[in-house]
Structure formats: C-alpha cells, structure tokens
C-alpha atoms as a PDB file:
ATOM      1  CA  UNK A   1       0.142  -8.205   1.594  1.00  0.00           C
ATOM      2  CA  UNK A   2      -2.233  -6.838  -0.731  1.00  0.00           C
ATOM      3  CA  UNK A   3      -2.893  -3.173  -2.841  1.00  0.00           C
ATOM      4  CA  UNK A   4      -6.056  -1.953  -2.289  1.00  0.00           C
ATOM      5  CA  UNK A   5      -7.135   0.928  -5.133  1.00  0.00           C
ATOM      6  CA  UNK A   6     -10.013   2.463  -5.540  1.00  0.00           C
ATOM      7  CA  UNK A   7     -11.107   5.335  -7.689  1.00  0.00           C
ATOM      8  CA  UNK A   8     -14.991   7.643  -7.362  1.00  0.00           C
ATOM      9  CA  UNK A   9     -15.226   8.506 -10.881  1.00  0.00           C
ATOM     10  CA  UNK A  10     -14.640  12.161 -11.468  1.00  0.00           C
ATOM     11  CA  UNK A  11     -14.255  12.660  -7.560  1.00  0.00           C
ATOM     12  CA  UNK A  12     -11.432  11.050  -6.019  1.00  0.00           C
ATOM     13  CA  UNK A  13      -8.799   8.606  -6.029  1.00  0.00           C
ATOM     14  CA  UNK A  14      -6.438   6.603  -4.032  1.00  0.00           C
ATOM     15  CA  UNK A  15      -4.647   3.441  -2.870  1.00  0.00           C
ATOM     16  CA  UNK A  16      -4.199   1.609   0.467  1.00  0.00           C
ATOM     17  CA  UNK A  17      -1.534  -1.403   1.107  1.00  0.00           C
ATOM     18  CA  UNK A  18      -2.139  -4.083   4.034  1.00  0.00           C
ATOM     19  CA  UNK A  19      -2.777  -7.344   4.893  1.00  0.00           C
ATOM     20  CA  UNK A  20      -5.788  -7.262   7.105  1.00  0.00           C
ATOM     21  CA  UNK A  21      -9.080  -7.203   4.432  1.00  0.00           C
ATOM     22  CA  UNK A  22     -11.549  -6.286   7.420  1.00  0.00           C
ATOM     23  CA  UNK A  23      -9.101  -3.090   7.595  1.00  0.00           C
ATOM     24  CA  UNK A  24      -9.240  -2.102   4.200  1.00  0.00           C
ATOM     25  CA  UNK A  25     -12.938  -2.616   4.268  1.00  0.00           C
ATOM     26  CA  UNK A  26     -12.951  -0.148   7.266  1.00  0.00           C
ATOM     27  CA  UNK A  27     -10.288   2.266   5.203  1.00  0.00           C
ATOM     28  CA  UNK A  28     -12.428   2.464   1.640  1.00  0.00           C
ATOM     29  CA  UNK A  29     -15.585   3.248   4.233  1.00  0.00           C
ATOM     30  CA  UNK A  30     -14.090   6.075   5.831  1.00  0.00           C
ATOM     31  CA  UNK A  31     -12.073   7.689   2.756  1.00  0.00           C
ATOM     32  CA  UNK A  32     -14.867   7.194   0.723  1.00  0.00           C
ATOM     33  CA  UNK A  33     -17.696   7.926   2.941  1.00  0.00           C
ATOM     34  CA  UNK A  34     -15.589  11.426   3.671  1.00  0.00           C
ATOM     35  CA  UNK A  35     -15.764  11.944   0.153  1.00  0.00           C
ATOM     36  CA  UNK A  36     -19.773  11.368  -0.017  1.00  0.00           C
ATOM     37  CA  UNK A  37     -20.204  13.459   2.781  1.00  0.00           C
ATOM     38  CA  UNK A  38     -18.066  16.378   1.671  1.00  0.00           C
ATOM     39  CA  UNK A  39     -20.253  15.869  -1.448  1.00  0.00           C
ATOM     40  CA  UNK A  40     -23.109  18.147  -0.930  1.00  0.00           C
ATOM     41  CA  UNK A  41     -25.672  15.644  -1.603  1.00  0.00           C
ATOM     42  CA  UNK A  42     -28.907  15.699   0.975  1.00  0.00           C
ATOM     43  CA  UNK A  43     -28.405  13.087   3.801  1.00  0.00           C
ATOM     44  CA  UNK A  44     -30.949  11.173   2.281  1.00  0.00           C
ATOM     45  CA  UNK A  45     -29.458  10.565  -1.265  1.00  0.00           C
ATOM     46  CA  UNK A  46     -25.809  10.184   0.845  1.00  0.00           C
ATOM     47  CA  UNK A  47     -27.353   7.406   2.687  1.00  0.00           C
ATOM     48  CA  UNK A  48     -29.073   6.261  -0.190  1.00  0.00           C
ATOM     49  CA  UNK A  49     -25.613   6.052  -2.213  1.00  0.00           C
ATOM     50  CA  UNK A  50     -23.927   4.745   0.866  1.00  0.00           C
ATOM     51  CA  UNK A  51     -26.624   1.484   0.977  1.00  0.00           C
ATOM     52  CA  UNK A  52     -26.560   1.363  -3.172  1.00  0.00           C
ATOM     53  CA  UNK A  53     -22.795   1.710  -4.052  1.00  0.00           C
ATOM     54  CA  UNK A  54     -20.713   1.568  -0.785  1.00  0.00           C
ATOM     55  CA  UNK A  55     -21.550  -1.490   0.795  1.00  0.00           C
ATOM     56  CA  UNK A  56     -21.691  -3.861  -1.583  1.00  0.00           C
ATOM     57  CA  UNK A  57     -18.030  -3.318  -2.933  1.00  0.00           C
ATOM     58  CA  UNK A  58     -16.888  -2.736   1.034  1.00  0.00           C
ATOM     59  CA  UNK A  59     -17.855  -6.186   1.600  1.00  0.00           C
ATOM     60  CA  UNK A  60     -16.939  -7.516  -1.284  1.00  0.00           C
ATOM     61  CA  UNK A  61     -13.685  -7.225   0.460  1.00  0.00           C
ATOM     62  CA  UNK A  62     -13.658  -9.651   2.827  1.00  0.00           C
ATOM     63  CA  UNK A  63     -15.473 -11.893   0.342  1.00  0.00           C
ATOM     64  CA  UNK A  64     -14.653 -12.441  -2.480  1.00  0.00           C
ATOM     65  CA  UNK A  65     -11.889  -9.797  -2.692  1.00  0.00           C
ATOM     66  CA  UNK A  66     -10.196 -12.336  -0.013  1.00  0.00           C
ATOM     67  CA  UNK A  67     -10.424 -15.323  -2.059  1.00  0.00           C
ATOM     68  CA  UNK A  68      -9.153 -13.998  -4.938  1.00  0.00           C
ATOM     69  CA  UNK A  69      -6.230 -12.258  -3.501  1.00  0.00           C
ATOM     70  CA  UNK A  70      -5.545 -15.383  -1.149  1.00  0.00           C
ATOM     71  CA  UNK A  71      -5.597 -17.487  -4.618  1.00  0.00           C
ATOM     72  CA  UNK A  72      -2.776 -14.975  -5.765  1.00  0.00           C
ATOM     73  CA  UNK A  73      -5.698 -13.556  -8.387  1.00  0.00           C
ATOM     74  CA  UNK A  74      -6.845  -9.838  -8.739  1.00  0.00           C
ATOM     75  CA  UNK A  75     -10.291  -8.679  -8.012  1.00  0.00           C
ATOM     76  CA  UNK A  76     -12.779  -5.932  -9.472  1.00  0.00           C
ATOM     77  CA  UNK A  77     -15.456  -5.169  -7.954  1.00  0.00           C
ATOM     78  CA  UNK A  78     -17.863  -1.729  -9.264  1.00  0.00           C
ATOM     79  CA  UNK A  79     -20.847  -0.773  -8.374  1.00  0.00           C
ATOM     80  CA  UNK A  80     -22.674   2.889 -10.446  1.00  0.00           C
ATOM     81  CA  UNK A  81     -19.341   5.090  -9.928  1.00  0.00           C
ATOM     82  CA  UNK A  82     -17.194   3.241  -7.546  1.00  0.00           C
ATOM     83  CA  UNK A  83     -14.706   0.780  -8.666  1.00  0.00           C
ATOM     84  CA  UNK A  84     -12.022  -1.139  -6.077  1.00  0.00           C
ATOM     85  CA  UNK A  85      -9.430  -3.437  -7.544  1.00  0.00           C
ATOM     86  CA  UNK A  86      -7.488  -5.587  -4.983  1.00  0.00           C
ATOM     87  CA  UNK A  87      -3.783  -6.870  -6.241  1.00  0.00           C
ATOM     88  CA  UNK A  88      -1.601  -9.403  -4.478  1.00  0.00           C
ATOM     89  CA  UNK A  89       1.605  -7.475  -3.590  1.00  0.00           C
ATOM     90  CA  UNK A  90       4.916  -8.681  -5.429  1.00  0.00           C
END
C-alpha cells in the first residue's frame, strides 16, 4: 500500500491511497487532466501541457515511483507546476 499526493501549483490538490501503481497512474491522469481541461486553456496548449508536464510524472509511476516505493523509499517526481510524491504506507 502506497500514498499517492499530488499538488497543481495554485490549482488543485489531492491524495490517492492503493496498491496498484498502473491505477494511480490512471487516477493522477484523470483528476489532473479534469483539472487542465476545466482550465480554459486552448486545446492546443492543454495538449501541449498534457505531453510536457503530465506524462512524464504519470509514468514515472510505474517506474521509478515503483522502485522506490517497493524499496520502502519515497519518490518526487515534478515537472513545470506539477509535483507527485509517492510514500510507502505505515
């Protein structure tokens, strides 16, 4: 079991808990990507920040996020204004 927070500086934050990475991978696309779209920003620039930001810390997840987590070690992981930190549970 795992934490799973993230935070979209000066838009939105939140936390998920699980033990399936691939899901929380799917979770932080769809919160976040809600909060993107809700945004206002053209499509373009949303799919721009989407391919810029998004993916890379989304699978960082099942990466490296794994590893560390499975090693009992947190893990960071920011790209421009998205930050995720993934915590072994207690």
């Amino acid at each position: 079991m795992f934490k799973m927070t993230w935070a979209l500086v000066a838009e939105h934050a939140d936390e998920w808990t699980g033990d399936d990475f691939s899901q929380a991978a799917a979770v932080l696309d769809e919160r976040v990507g809600a909060a993107v779209t809700a945004s206002g920003m053209a499509a373009d620039a949303q799919e721009h920040w989407r391919e810029t930001f998004l993916a890379p810390v989304r699978d960082s997840i099942t990466a490296a996020g794994k590893s560390a987590v499975e090693a009992g070690r947190d893990s960071n992981e920011a790209a421009g204004p998205l930050l995720v930190a993934l915590t072994p549970a207690a």
